[in-house]
PDB file of N, CA and C in Angstrom:
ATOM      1  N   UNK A   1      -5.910   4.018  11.107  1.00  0.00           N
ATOM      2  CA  UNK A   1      -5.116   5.056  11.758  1.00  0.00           C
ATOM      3  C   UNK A   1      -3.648   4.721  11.591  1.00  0.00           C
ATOM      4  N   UNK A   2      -2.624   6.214  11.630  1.00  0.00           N
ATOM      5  CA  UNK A   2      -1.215   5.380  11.497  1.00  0.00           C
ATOM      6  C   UNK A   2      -0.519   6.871  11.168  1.00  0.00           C
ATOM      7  N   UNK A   3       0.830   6.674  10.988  1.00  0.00           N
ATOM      8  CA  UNK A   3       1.578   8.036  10.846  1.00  0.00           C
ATOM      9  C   UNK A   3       1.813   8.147   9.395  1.00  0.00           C
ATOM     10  N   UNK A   4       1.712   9.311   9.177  1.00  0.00           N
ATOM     11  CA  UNK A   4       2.636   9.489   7.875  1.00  0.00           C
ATOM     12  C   UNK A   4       4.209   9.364   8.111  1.00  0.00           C
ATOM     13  N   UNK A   5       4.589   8.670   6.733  1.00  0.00           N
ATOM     14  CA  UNK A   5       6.012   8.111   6.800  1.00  0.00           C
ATOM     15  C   UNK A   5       6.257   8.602   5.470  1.00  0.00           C
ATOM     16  N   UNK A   6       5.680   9.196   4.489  1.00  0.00           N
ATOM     17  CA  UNK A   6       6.352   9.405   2.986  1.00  0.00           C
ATOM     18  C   UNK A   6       4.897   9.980   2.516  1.00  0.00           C
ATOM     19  N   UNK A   7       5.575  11.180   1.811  1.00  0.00           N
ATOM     20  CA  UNK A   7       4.315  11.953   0.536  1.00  0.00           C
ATOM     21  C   UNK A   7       5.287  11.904  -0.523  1.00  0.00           C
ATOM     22  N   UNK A   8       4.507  11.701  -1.420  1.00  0.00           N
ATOM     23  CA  UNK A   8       5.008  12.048  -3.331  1.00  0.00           C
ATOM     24  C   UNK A   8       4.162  12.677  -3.671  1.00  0.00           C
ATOM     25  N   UNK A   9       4.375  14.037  -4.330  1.00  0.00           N
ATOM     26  CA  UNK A   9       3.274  14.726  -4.930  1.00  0.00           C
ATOM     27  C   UNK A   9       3.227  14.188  -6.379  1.00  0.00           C
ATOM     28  N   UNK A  10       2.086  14.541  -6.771  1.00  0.00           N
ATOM     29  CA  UNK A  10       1.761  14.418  -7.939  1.00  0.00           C
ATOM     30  C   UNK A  10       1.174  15.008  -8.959  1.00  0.00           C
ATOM     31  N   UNK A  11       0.953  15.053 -10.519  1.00  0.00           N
ATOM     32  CA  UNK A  11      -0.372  15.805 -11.196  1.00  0.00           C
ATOM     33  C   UNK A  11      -0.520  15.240 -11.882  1.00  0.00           C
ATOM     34  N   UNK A  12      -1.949  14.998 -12.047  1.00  0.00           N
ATOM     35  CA  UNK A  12      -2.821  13.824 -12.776  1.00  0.00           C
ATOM     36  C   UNK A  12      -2.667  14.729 -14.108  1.00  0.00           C
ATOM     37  N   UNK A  13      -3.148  13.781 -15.283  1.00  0.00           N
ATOM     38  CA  UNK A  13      -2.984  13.998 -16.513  1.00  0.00           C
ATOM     39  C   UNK A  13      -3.862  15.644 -16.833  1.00  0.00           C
ATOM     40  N   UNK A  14      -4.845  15.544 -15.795  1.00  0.00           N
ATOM     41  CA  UNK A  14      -6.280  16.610 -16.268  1.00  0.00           C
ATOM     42  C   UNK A  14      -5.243  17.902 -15.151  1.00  0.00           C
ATOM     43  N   UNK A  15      -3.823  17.986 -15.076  1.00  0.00           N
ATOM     44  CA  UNK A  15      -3.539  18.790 -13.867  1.00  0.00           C
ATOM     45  C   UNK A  15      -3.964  19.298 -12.535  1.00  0.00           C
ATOM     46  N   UNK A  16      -4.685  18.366 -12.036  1.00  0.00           N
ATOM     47  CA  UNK A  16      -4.963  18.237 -10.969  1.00  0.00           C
ATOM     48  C   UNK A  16      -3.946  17.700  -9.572  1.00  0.00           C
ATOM     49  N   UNK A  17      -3.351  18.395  -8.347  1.00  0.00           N
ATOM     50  CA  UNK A  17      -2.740  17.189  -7.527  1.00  0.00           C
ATOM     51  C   UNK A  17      -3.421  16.506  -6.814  1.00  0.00           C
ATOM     52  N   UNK A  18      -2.180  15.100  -7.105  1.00  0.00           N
ATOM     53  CA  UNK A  18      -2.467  14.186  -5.916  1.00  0.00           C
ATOM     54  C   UNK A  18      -1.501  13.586  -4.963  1.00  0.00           C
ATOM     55  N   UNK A  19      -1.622  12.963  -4.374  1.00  0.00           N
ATOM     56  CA  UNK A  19      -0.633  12.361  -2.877  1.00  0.00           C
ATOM     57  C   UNK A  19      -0.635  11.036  -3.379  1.00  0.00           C
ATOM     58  N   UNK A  20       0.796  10.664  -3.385  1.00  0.00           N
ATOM     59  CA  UNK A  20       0.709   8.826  -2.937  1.00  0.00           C
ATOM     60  C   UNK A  20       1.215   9.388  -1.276  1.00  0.00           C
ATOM     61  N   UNK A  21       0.542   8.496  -0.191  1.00  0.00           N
ATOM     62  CA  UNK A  21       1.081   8.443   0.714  1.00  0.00           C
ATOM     63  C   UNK A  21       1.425   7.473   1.853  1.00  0.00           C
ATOM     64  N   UNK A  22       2.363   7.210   2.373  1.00  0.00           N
ATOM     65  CA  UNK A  22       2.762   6.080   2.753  1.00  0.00           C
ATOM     66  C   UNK A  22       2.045   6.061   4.466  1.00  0.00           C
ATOM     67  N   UNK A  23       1.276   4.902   5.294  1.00  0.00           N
ATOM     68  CA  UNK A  23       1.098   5.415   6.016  1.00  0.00           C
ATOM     69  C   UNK A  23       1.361   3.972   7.227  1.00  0.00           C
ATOM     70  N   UNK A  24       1.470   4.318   8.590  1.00  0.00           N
ATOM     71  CA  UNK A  24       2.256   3.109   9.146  1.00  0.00           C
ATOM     72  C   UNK A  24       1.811   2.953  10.292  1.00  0.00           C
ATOM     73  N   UNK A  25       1.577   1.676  10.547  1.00  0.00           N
ATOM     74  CA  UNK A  25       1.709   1.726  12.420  1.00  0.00           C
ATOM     75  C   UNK A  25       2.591   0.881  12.858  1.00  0.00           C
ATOM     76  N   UNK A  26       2.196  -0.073  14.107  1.00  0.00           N
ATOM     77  CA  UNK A  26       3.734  -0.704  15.005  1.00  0.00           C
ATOM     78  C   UNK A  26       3.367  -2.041  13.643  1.00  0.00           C
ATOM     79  N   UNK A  27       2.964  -2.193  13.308  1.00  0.00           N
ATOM     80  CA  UNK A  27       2.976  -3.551  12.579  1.00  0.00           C
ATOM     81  C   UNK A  27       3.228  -3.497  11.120  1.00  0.00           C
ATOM     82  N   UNK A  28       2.937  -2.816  10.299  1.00  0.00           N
ATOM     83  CA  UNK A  28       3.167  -2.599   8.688  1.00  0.00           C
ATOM     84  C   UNK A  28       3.013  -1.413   8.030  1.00  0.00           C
ATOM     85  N   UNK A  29       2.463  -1.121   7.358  1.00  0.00           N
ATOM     86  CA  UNK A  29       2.912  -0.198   6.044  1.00  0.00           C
ATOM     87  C   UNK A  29       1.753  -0.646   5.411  1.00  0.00           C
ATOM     88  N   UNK A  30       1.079   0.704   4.540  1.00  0.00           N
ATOM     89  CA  UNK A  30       0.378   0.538   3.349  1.00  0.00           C
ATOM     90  C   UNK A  30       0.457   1.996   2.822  1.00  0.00           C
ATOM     91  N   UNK A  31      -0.183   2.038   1.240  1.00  0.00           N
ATOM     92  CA  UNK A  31       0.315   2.997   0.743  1.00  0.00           C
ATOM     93  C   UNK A  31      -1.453   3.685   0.293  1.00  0.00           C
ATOM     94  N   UNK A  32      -1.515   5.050   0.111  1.00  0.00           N
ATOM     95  CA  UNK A  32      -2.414   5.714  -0.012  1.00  0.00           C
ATOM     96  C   UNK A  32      -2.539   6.443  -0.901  1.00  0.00           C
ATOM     97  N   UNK A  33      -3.692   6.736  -1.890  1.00  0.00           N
ATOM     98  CA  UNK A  33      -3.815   7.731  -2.661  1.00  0.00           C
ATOM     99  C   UNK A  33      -4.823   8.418  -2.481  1.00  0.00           C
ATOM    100  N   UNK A  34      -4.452   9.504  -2.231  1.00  0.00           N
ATOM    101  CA  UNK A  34      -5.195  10.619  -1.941  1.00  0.00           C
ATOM    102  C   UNK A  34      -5.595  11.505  -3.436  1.00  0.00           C
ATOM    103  N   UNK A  35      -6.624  11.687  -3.603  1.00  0.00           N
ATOM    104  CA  UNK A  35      -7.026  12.467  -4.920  1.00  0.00           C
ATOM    105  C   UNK A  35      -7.230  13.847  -4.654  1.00  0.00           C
ATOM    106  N   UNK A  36      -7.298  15.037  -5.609  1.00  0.00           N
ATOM    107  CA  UNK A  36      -7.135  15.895  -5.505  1.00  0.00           C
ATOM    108  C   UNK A  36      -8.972  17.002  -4.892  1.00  0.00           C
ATOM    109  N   UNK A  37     -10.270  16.166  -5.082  1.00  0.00           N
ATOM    110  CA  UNK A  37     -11.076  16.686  -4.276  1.00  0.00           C
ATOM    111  C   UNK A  37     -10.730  16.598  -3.137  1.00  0.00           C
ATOM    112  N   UNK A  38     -10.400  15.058  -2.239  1.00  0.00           N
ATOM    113  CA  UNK A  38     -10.161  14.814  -1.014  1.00  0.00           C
ATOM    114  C   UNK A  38      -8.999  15.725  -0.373  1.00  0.00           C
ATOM    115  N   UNK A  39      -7.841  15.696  -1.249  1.00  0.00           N
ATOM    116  CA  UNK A  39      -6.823  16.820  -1.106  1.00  0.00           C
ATOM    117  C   UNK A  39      -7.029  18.631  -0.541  1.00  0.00           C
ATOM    118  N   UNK A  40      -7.816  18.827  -1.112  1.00  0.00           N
ATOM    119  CA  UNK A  40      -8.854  20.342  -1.476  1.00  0.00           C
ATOM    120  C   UNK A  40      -8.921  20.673  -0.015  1.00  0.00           C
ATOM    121  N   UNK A  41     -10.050  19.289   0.373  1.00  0.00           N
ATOM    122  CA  UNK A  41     -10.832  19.412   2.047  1.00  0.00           C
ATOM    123  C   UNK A  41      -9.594  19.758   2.940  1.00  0.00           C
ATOM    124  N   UNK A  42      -8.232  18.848   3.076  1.00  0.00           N
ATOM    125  CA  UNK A  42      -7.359  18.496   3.954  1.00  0.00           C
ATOM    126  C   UNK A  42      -6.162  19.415   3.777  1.00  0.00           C
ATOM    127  N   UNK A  43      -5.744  20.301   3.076  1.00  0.00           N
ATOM    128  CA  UNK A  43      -4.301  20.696   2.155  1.00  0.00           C
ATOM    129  C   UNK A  43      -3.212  20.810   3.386  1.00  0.00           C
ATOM    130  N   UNK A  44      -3.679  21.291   4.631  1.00  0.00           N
ATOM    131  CA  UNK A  44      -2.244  21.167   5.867  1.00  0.00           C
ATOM    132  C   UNK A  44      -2.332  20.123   6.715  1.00  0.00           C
ATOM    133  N   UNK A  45      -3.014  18.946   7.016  1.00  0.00           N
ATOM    134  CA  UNK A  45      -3.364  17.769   7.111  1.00  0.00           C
ATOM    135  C   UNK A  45      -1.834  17.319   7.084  1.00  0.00           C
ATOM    136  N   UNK A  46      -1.628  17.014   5.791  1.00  0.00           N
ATOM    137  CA  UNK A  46      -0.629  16.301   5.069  1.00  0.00           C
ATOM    138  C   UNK A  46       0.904  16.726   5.257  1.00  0.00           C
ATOM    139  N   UNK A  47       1.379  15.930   6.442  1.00  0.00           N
ATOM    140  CA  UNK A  47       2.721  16.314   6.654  1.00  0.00           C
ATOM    141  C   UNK A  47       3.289  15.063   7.266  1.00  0.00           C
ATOM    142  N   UNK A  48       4.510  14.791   6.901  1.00  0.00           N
ATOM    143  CA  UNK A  48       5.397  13.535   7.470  1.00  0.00           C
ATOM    144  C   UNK A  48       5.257  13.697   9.240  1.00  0.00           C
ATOM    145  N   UNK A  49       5.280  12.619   9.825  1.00  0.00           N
ATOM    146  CA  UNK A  49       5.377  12.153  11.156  1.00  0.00           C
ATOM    147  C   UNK A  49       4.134  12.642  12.097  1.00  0.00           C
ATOM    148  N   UNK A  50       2.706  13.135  11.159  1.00  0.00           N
ATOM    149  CA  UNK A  50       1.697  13.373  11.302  1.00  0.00           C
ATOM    150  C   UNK A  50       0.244  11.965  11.831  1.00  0.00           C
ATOM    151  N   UNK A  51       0.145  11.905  12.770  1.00  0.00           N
ATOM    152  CA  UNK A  51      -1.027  10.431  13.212  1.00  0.00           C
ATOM    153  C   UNK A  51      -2.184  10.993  12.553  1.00  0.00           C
ATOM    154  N   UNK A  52      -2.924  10.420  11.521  1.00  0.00           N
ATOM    155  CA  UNK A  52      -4.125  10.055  11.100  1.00  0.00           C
ATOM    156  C   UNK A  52      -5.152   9.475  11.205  1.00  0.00           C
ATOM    157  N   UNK A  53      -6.108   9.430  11.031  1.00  0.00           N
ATOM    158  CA  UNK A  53      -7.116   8.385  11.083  1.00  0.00           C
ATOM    159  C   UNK A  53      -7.760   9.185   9.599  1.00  0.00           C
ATOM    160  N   UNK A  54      -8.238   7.786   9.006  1.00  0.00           N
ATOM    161  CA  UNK A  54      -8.365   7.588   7.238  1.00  0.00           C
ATOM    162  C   UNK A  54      -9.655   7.113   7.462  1.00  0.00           C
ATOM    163  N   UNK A  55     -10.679   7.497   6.843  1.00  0.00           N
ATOM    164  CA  UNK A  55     -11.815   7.106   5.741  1.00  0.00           C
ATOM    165  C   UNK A  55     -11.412   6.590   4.636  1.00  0.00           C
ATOM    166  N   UNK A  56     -11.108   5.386   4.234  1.00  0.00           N
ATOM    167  CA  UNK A  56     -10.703   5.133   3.069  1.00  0.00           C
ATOM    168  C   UNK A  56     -11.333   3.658   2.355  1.00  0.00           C
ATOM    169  N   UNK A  57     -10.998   3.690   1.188  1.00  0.00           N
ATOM    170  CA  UNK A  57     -11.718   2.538   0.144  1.00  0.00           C
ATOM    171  C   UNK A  57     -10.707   1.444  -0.239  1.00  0.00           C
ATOM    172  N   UNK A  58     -10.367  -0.038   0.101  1.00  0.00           N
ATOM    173  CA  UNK A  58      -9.499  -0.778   0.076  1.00  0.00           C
ATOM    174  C   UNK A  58      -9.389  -1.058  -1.701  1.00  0.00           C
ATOM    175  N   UNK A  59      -8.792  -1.160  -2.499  1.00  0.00           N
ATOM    176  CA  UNK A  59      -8.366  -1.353  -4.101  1.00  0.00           C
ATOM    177  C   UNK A  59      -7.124  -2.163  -4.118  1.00  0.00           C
ATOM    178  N   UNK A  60      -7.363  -3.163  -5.109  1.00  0.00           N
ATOM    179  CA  UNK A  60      -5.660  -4.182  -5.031  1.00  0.00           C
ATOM    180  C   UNK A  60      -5.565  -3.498  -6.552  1.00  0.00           C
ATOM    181  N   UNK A  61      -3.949  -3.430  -6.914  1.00  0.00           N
ATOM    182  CA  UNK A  61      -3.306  -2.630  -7.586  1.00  0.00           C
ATOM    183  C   UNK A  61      -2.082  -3.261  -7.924  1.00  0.00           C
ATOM    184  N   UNK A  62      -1.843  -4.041  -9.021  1.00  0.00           N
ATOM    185  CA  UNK A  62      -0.396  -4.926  -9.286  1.00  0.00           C
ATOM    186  C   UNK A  62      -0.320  -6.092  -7.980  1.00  0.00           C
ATOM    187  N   UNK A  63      -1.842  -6.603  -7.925  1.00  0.00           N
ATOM    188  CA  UNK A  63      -1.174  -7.421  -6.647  1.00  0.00           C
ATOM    189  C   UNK A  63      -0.868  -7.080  -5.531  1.00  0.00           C
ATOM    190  N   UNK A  64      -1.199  -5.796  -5.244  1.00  0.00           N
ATOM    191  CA  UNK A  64      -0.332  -5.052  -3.978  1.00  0.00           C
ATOM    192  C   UNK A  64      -1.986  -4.106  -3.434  1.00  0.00           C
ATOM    193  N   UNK A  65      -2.414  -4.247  -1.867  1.00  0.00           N
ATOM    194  CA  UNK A  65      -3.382  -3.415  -1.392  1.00  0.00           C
ATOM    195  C   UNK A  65      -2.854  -2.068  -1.365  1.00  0.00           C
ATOM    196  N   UNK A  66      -3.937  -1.650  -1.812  1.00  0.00           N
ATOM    197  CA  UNK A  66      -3.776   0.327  -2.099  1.00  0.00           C
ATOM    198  C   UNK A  66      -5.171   1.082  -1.310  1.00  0.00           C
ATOM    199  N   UNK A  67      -5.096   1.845  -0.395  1.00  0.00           N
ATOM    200  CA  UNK A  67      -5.827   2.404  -0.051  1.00  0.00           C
ATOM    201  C   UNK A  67      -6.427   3.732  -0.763  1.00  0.00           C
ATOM    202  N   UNK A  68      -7.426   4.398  -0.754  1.00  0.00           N
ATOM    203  CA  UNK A  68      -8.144   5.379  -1.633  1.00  0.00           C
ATOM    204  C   UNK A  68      -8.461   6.044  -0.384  1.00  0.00           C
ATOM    205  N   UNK A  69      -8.338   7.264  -0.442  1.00  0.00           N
ATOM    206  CA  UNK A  69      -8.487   7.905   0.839  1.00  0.00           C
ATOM    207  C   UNK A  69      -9.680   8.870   0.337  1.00  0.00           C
ATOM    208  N   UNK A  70     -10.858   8.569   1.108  1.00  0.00           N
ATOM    209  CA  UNK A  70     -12.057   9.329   0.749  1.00  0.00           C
ATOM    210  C   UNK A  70     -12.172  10.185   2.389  1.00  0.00           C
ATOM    211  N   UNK A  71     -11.534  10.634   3.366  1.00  0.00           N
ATOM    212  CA  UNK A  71     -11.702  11.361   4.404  1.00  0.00           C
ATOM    213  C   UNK A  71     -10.347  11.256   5.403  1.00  0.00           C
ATOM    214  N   UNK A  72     -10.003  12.347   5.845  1.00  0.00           N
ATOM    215  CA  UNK A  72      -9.142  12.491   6.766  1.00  0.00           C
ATOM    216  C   UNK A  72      -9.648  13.121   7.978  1.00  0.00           C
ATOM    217  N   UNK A  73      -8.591  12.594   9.021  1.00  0.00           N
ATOM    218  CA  UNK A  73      -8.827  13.406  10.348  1.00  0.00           C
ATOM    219  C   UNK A  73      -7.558  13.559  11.025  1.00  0.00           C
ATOM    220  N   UNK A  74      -6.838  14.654  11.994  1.00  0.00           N
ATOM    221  CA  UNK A  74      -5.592  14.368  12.741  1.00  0.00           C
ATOM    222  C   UNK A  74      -5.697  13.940  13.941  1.00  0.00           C
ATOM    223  N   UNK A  75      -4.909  13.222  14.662  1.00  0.00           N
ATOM    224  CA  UNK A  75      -5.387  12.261  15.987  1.00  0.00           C
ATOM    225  C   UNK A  75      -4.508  13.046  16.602  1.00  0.00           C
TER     226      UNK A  75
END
């Protein structure tokens, strides 16, 4: 769970969008990618200073944890 703090849109090579999204609580930061099925389900979900709670799949990425967001909910 945690707020949105930053969206970047995106379009995958096959033109599809996706979200990097940044997401936060009182202690840190991690960053999220949201793909464009998961996107589909959620499309007004996704707004800065928005509390979440994530279904998601942990992936390390350059050394750095990246979350995969397979479900959303708004708290």
């Amino acid at each position: 769970a945690g707020i949105i703090s930053n969206i970047q849109k995106m379009i995958t090579k096959k033109g599809d969008p996706m979200l990097f999204v940044t997401i936060e609580d009182l202690t840190n930061h991690i960053e999220m990618l949201v793909f464009s099925g998961t996107l589909a389900k959620n499309t007004k979900i996704w707004e800065v200073n928005r509390a979440i709670l994530v279904d998601s799949t942990l992936s390390w990425r350059n050394g750095e944890p990246k979350l995969i967001c397979n479900g959303v909910k708004e708290l």
